[in-house]
Protein backbone atom coordinates (compact mmCIF):
# COMPACT_ATOMS: atom_id res chain seq x y z
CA UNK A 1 9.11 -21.17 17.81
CA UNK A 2 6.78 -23.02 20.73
CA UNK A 3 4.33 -20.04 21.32
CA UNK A 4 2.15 -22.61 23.37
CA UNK A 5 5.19 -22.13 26.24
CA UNK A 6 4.79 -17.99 25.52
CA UNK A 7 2.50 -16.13 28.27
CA UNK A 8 -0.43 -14.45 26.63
CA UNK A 9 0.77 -11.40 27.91
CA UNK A 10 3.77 -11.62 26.55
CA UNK A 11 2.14 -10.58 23.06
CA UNK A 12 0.67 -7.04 22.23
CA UNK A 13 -2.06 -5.69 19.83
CA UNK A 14 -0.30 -4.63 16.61
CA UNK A 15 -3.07 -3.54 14.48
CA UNK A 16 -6.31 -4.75 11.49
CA UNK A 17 -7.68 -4.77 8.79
CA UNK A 18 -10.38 -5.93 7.22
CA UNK A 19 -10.38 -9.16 7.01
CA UNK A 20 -7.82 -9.83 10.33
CA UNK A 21 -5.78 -9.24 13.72
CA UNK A 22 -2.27 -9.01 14.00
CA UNK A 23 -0.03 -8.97 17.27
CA UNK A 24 3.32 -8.80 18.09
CA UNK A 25 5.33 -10.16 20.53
CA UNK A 26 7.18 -8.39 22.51
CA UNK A 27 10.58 -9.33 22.66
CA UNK A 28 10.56 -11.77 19.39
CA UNK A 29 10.61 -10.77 16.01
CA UNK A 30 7.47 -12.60 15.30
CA UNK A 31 3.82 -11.36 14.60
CA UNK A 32 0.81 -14.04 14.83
CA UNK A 33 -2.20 -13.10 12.21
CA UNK A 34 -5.65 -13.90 13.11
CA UNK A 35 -8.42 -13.78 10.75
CA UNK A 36 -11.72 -12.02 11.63
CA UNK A 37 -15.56 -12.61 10.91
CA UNK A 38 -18.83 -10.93 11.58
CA UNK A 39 -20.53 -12.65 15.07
CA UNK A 40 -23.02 -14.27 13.31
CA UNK A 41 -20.81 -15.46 10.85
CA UNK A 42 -18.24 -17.68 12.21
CA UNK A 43 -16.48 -19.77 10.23
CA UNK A 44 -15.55 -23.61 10.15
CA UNK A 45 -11.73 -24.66 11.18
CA UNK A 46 -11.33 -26.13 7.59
CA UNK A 47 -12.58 -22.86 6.42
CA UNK A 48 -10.04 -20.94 8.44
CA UNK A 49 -7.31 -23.17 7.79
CA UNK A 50 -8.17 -22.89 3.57
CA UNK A 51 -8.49 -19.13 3.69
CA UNK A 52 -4.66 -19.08 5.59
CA UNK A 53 -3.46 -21.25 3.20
CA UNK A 54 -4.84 -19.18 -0.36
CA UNK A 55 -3.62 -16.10 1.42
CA UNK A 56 0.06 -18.05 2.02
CA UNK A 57 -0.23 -19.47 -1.72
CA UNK A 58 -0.98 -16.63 -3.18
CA UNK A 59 1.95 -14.45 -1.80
CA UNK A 60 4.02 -17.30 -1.80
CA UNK A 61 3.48 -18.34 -5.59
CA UNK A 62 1.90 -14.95 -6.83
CA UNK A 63 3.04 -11.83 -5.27
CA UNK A 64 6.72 -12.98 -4.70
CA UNK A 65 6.78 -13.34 -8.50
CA UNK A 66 6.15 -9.84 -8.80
CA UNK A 67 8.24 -7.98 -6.07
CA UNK A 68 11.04 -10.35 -5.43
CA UNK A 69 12.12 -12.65 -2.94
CA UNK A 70 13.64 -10.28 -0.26
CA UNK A 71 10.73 -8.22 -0.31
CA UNK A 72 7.71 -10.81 0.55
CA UNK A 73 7.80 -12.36 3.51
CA UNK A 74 4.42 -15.43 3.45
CA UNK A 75 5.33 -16.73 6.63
CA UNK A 76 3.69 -20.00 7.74
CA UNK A 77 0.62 -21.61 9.04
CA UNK A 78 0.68 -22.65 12.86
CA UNK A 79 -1.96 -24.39 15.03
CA UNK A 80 -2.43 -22.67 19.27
CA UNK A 81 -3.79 -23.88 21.78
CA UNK A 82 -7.46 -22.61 21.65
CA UNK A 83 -7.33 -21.88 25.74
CA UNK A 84 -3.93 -19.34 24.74
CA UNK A 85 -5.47 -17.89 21.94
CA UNK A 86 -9.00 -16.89 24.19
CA UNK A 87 -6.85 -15.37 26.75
CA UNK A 88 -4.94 -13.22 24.16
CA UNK A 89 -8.06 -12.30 22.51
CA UNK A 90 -9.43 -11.27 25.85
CA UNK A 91 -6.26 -9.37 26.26
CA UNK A 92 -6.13 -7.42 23.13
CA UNK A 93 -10.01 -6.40 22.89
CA UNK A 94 -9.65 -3.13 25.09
CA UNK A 95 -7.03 -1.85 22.50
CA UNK A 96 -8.91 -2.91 19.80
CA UNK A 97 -10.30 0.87 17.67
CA UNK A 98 -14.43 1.01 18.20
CA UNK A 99 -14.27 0.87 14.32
CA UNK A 100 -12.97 -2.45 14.09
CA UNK A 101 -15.05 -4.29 16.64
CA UNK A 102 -17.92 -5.17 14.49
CA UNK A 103 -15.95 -8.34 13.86
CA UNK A 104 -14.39 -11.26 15.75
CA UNK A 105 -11.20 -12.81 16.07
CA UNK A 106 -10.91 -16.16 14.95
CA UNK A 107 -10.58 -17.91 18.58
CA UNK A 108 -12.21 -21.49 17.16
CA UNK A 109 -10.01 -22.87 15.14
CA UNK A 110 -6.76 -22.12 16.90
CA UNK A 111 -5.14 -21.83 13.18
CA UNK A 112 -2.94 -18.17 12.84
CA UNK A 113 -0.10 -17.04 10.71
CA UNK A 114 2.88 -16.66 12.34
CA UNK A 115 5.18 -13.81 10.49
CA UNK A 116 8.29 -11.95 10.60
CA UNK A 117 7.89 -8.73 12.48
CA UNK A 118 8.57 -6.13 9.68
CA UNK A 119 9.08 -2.78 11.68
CA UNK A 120 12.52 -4.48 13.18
CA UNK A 121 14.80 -4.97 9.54
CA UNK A 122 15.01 -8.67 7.98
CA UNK A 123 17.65 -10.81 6.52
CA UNK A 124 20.60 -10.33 9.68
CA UNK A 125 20.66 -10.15 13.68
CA UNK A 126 20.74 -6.63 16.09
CA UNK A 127 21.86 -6.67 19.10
CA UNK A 128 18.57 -6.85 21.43
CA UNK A 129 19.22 -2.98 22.46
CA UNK A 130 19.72 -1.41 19.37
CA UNK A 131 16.53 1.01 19.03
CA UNK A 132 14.62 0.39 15.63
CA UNK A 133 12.70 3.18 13.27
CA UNK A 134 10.38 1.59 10.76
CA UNK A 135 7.91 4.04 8.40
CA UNK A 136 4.71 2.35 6.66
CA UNK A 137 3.69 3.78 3.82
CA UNK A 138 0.35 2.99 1.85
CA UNK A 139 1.23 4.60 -1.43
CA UNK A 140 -2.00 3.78 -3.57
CA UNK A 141 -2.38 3.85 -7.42
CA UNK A 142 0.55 5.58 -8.85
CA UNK A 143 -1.04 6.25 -12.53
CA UNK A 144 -2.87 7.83 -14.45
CA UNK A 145 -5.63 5.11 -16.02
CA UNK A 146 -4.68 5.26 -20.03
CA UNK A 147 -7.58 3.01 -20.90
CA UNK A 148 -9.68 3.83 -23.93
CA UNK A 149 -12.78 2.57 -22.10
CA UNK A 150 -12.67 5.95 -19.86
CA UNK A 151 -15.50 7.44 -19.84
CA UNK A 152 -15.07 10.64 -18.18
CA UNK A 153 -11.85 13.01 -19.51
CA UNK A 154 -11.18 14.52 -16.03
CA UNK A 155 -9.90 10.48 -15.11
CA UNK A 156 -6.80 11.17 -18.33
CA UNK A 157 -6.15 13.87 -16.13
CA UNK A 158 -6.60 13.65 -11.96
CA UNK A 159 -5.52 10.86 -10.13
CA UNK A 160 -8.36 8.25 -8.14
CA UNK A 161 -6.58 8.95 -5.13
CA UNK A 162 -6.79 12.82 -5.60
CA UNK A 163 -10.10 13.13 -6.28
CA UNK A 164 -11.76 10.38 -3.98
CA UNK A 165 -9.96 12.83 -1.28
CA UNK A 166 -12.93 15.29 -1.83
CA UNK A 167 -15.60 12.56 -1.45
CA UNK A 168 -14.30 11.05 2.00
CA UNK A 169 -13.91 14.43 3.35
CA UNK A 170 -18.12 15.00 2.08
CA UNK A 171 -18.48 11.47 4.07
CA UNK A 172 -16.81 12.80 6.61
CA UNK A 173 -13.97 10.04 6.77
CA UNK A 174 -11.30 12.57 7.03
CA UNK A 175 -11.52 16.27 8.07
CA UNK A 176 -9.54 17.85 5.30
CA UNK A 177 -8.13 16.22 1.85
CA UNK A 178 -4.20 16.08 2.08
CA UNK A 179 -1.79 17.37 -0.54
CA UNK A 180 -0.43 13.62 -1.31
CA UNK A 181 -0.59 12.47 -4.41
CA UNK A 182 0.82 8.87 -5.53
CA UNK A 183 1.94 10.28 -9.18
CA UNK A 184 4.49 12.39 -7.18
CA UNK A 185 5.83 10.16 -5.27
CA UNK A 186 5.98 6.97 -7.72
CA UNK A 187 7.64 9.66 -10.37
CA UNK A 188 10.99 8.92 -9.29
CA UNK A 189 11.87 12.97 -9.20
CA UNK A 190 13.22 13.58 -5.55
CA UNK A 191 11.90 17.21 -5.16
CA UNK A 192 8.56 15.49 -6.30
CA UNK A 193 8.82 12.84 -3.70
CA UNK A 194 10.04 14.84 -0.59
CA UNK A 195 7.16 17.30 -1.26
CA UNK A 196 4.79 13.59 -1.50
CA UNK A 197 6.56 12.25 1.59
CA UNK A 198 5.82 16.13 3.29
CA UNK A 199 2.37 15.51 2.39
CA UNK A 200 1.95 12.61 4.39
CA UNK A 201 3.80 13.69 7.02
CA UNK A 202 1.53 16.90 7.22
CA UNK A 203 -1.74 15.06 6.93
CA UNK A 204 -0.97 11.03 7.34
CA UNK A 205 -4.07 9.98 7.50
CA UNK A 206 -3.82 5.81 7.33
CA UNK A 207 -1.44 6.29 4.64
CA UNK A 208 1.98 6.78 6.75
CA UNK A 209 2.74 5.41 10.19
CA UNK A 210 5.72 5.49 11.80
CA UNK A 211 7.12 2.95 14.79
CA UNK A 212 10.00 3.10 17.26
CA UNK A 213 11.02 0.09 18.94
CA UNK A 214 7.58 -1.29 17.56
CA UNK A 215 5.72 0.82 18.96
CA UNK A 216 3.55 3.47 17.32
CA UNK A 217 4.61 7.37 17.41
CA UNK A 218 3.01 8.79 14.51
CA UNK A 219 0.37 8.32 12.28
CA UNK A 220 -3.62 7.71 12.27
CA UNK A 221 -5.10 6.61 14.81
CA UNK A 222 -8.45 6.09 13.64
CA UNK A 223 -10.52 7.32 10.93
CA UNK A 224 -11.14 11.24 13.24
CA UNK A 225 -8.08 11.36 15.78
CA UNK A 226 -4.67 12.36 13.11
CA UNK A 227 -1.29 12.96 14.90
CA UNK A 228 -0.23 16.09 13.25
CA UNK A 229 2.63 17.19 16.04
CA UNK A 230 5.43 17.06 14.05
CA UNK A 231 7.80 18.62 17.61
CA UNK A 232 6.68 15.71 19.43
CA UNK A 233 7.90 13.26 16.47
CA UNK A 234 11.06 15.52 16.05
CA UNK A 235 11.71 14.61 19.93
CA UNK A 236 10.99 11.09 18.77
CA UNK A 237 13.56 10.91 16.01
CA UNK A 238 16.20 13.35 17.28
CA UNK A 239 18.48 10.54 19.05
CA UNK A 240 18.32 8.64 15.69
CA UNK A 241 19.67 11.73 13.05
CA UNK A 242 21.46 13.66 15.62
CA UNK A 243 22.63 11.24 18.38
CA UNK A 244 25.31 13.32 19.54
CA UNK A 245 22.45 16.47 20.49
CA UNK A 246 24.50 18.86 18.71
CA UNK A 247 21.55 20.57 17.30
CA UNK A 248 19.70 23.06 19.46
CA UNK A 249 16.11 22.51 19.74
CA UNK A 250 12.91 24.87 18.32
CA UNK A 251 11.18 24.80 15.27
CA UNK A 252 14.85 24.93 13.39
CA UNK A 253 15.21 21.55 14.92
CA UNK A 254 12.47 20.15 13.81
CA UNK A 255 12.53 21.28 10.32
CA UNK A 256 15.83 19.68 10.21
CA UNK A 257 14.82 16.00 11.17
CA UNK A 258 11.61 15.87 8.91
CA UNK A 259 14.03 16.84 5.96
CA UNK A 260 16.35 14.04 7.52
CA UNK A 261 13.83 11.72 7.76
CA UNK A 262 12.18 12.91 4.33
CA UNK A 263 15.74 12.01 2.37
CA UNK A 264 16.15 8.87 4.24
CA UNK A 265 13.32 7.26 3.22
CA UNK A 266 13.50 8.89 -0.48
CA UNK A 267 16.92 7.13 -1.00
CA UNK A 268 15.60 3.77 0.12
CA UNK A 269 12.68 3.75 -2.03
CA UNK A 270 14.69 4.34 -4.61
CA UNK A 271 17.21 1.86 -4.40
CA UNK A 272 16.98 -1.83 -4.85
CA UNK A 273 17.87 -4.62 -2.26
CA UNK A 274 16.64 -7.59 -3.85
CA UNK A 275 19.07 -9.04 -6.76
CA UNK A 276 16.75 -11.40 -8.55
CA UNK A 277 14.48 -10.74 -11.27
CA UNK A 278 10.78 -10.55 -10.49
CA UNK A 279 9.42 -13.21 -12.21
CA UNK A 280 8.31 -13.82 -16.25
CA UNK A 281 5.75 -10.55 -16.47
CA UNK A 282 6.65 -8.51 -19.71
CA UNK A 283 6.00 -5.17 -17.53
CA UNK A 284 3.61 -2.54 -19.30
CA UNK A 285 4.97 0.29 -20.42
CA UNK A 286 4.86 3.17 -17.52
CA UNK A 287 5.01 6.08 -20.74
CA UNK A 288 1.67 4.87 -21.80
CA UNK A 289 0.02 6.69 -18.37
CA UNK A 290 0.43 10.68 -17.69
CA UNK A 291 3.02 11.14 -15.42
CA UNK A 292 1.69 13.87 -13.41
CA UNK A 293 -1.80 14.92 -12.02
CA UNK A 294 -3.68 18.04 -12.55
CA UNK A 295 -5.13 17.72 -9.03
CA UNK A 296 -1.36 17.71 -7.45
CA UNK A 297 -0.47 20.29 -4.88
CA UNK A 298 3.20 19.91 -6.08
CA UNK A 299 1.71 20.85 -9.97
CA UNK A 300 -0.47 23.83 -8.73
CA UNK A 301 2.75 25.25 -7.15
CA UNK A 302 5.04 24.59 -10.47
CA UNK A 303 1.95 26.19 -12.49
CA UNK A 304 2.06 29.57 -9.92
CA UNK A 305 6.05 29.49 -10.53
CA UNK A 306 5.25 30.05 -13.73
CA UNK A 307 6.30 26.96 -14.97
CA UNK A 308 4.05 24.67 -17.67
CA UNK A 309 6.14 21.40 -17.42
CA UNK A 310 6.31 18.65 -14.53
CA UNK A 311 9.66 16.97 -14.59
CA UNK A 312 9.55 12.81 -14.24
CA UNK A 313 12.96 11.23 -13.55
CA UNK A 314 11.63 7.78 -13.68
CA UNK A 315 12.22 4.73 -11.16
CA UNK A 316 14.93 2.86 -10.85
CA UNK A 317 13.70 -0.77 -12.35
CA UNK A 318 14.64 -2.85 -9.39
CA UNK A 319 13.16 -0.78 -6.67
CA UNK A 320 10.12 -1.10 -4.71
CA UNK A 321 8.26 1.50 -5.75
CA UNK A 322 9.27 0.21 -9.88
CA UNK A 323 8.23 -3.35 -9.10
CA UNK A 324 4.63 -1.69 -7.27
CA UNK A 325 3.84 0.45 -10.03
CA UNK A 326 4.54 -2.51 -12.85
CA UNK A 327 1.99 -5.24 -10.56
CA UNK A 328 -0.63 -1.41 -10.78
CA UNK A 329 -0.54 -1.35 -14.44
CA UNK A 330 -2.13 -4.70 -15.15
CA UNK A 331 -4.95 -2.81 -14.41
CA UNK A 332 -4.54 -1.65 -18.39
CA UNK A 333 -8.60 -1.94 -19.35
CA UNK A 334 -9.62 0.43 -15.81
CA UNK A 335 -12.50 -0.41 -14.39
CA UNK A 336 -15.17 0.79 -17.04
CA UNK A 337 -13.36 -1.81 -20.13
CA UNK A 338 -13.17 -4.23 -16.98
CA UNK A 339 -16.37 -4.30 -15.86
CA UNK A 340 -18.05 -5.91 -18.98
CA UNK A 341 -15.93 -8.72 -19.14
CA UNK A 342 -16.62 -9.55 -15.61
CA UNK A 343 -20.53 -9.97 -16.36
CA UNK A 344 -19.34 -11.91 -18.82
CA UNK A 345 -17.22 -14.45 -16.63
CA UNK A 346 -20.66 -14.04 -14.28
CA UNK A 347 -23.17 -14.78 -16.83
CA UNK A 348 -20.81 -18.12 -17.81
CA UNK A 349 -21.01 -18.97 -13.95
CA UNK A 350 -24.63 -18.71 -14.05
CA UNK A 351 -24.86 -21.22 -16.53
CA UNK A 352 -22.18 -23.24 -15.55
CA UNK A 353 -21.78 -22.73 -11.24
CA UNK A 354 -19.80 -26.02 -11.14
CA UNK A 355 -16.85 -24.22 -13.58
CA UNK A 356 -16.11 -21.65 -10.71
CA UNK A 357 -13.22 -23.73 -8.85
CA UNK A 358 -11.86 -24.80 -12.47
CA UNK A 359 -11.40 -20.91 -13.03
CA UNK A 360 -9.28 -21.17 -10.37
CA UNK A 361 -11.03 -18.06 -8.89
CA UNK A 362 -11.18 -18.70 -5.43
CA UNK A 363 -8.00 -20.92 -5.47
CA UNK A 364 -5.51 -22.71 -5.56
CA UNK A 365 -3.22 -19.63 -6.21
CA UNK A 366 -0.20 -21.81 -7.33
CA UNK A 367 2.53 -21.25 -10.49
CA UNK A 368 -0.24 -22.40 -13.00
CA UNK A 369 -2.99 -19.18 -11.90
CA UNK A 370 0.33 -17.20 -12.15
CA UNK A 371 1.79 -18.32 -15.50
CA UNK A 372 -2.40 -17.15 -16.64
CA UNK A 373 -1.26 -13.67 -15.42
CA UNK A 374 1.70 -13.62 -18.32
CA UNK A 375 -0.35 -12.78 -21.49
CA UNK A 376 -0.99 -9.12 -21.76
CA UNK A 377 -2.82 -9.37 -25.27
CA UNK A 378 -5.37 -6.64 -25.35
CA UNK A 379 -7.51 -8.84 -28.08
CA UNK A 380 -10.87 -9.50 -27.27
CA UNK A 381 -11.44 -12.75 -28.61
CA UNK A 382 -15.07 -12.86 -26.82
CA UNK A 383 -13.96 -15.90 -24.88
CA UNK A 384 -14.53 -16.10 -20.90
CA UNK A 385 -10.94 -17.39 -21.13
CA UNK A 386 -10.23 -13.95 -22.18
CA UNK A 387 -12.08 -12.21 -20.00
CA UNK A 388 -11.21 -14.01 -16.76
CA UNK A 389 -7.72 -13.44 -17.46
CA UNK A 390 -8.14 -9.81 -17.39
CA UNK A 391 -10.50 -9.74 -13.96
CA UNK A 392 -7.43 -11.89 -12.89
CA UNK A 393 -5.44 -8.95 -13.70
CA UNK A 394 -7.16 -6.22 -12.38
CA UNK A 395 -7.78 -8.33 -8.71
CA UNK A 396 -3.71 -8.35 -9.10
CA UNK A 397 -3.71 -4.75 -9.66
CA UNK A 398 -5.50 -3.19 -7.39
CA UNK A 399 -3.88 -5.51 -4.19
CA UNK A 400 -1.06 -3.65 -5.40
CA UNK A 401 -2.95 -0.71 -5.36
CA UNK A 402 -3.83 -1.36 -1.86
CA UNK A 403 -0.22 -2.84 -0.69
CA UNK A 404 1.92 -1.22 1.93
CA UNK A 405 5.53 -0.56 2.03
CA UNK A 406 7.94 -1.45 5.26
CA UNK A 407 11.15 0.64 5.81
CA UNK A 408 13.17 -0.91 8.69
CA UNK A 409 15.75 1.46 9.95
CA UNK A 410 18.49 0.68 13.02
CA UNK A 411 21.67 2.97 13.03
CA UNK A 412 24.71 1.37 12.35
CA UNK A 413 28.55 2.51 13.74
CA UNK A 414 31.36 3.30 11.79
CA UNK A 415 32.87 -0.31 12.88
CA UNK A 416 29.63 -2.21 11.98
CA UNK A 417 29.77 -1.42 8.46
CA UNK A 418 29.23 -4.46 6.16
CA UNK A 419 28.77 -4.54 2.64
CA UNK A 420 26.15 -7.81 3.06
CA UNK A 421 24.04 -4.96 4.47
CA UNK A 422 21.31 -2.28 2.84
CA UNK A 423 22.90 0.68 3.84
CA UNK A 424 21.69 4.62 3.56
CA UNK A 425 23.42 7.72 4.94
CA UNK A 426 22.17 10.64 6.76
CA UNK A 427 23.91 13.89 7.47
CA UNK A 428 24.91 12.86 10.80
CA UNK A 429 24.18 8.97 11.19
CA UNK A 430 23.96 5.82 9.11
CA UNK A 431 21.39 3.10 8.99
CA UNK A 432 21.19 0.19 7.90
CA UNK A 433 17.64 -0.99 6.41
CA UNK A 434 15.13 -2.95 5.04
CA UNK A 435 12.31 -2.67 2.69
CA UNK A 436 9.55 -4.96 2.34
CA UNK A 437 5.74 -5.03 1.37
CA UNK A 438 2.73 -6.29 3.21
CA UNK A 439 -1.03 -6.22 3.02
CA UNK A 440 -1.41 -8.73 -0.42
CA UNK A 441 -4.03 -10.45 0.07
CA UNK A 442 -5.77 -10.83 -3.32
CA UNK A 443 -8.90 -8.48 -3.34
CA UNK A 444 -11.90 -10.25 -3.45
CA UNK A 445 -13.43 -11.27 -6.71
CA UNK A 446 -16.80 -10.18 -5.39
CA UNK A 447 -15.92 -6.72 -4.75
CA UNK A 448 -15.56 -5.68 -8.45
CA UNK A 449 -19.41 -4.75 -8.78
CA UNK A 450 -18.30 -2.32 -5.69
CA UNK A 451 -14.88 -1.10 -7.26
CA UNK A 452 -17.29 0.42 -10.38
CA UNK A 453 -20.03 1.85 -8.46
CA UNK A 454 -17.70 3.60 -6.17
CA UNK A 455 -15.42 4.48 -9.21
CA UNK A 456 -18.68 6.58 -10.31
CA UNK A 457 -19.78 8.10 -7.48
CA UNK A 458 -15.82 9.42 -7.05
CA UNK A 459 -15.72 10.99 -10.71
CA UNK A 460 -19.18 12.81 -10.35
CA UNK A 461 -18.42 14.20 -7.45
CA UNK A 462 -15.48 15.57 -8.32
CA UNK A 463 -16.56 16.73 -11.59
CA UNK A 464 -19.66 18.22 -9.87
CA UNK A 465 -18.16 19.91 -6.52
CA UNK A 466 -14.45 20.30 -6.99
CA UNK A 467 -13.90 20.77 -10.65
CA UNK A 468 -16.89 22.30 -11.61
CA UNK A 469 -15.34 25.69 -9.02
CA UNK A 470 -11.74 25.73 -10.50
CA UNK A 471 -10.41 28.01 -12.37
CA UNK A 472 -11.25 26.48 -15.81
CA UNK A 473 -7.66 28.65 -17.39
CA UNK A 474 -5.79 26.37 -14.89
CA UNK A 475 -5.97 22.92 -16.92
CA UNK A 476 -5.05 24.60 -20.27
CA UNK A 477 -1.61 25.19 -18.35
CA UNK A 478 -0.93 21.52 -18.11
CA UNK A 479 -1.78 21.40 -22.08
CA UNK A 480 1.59 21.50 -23.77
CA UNK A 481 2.91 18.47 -26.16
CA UNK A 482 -1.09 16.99 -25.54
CA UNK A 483 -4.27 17.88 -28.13
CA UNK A 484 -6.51 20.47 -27.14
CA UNK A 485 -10.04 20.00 -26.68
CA UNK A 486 -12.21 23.01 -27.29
CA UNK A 487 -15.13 23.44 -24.44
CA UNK A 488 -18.11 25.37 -24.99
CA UNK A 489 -19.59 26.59 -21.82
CA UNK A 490 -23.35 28.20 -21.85
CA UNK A 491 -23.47 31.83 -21.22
């Protein structure tokens, strides 16, 4: 692909994060990926060019070990033309959210990543008109931390995700908690999942998103304005579940395609599209986490049904969802056993500075750091050897963590049917799909000191504002098959 020849405004703003730019073209399947710095701290092109290349190696050599070959896409390193990539910066700033202008694209170095355009489906050609659906989902941590190192009980027995709700809605990130909760949907249990998929749908916060044709229709689009208007997404999606308008339209309608849409994506989560086997990793076993949260909307209604059990079918091993959940787990010591052993690796670097690129810490992310990730021993031999392996582990874990999932949707007709192709049925359509993940970039080594702090302040403010006002008879529902702890409150 030249994109020198391709007219600046031939490319559109696609969205950020944190650490860079991405837009898409608009009539390729292409996105380029710029990375981003504060203004007064602009990096050298060698710099740029090394940070593209441990983000390529690492998903490339890493990552790809993990979740399988059809589901990674690494993409490649290109060099522009610094005078193209000014004018596209100029022409993506106005679309830029407030939020994320307190840092610059890259427009020095000319260096970008040039990737496959993940809302249109991979691996085989449409025909240019054929409309396309594609749903992000950011499903976060999807257990239940079973670490002895815990500190506080209530983390055996609520979710991170549920309970740091409570403390971005006191920040005043988001105006209301939402009813998601990861456990649900990684559980593998369809009536637990289309209630988790309802959840985001109902409040998506920047957890779901949903594109047609590449362009966005639902989701959030910053951290205040949420599209809730689930008749204007209905409109939307009609043409795609019920293209021959058969159904009449009201709130009947509409109620219809979000339970369309809800079993669609259910049944590709759940199935597998990717033959090979994800590299060497013994996984950890999932039984050795709660499979359910007390904090869950979905538990709190099985509870007032009368009911004292949660039902877990389990994943199927070579889905998506399976494969996330494994790469979670090495996250086996949480961040209280973790924490330790990274002052340890710290106080070694302290002695020793000059041992930091030997640890392979910042790089080169290549099969030998990976074949470091294989040994789950849970022996403390005292060693930094030990101990870097498992901040190695936990960095792994919580990209996954942080990872997003990419369904591709495009219907297919009766004729086009091809067994070479993902396929997934609707009540009045067929698509054919693909799933992939994005957004694994290895988190920084540097934020761990961060990760623990803010692991605190989550826990006590939960313990002090949300649980401390519950019903206390609630929990002892949830206590069946588990030891009881007696709790003596003053009176």
């Amino acid at each position: 692909m030249e994109v020198e020849k391709m007219d600046e405004n031939e490319w559109k703003y696609h969205g950020e994060g944190n650490q860079s730019l991405v837009v898409s073209h608009c009539q390729r399947c292409v996105v380029l990926r710029f990375l981003k710095s504060p203004p007064n701290q602009t990096k050298t092109s060698e710099e740029i060019l090394h940070h593209l290349q441990n983000i390529l190696d690492f998903g490339k050599h890493v990552m790809k070990q993990f979740f399988g070959e059809n589901y990674v896409h690494h993409g490649e390193i290109i060099q522009l033309p610094l005078d193209f990539v000014r004018q596209l910066c100029l022409k993506i700033q106005p679309e830029r959210p407030e939020c994320r202008c307190d840092k610059d694209m890259d427009t020095l170095s000319g260096f970008a990543m040039c990737l496959p355009n993940l809302t249109r489906p991979q691996s085989y050609r449409l025909a240019e008109h054929r409309p396309l659906l594609c749903i992000e989902i950011k499903p976060k941590c999807g257990f239940i931390p079973f670490s002895s190192h815990v500190s506080q009980e209530i983390k055996h027995k609520v979710c991170r995700y549920c309970m740091h709700q409570h403390l971005k809605v006191a920040n005043g990130k988001w105006k209301r908690p939402s009813k998601y909760c990861p456990l649900d949907l990684f559980s593998g249990n369809k009536q637990r999942m289309h209630f988790a998929l309802k959840s985001l749908l109902q409040e998506a916060q920047n957890n779901l998103k949903i594109f047609k044709n590449g362009e966005l229709i639902y989701g959030c689009k910053d951290d205040q304005d949420c599209v809730s208007d689930w008749n204007e997404l209905a409109r939307h999606l009609k043409p795609f579940f019920f293209p021959s308008n058969g159904l009449v339209s009201g709130p009947h309608c509409t109620r219809t395609i979000v339970k369309e849409l809800i079993q669609v994506i259910t049944m590709t989560l759940l199935s597998s599209t990717d033959t090979c086997r994800a590299g060497d990793m013994k996984t950890v076993p999932v039984s050795q986490g709660r499979s359910y949260c007390e904090a869950s909307a979905f538990n709190k209604e099985v509870v007032r049904n009368g009911k004292h059990k949660v039902e877990s079918s389990g994943l199927p091993r070579g889905c998506l969802l399976y494969k996330t959940l494994q790469a979670q787990m090495l996250d086996m010591l949480d961040i209280e056993g973790l924490y330790p052993l990274y002052s340890r690796v710290e106080q070694y670097l302290e002695e020793f500075p000059e041992e930091r690129s030997t640890l392979q810490i910042d790089g080169p992310y290549n099969e030998a750091f990976y074949e470091k990730l294989l040994d789950l021993s849970m022996e403390d031999d005292g060693t930094v050897a030990f101990a870097l392996t498992k901040v190695q582990q936990y960095r792994i874990a919580m990209t996954a963590k942080d990872c997003s999932i990419m369904i591709a949707l495009s219907p297919c007709l009766q004729d086009e049917c091809s067994e070479q192709r993902p396929m997934v049925l609707a009540s009045k359509s067929r698509f054919t799909f693909s799933i992939s993940v994005l957004d694994l970039d290895l988190k920084p080594y540097e934020s761990i000191p961060h990760q623990y702090k803010l692991d605190g302040e989550i826990v006590n403010y939960y313990l002090k504002n949300v649980q401390a006002k519950d019903d206390p008879v609630m929990s002892n529902l949830f206590k069946e098959n588990e030891d009881c702890t007696l709790v003596l409150h003053k009176v």
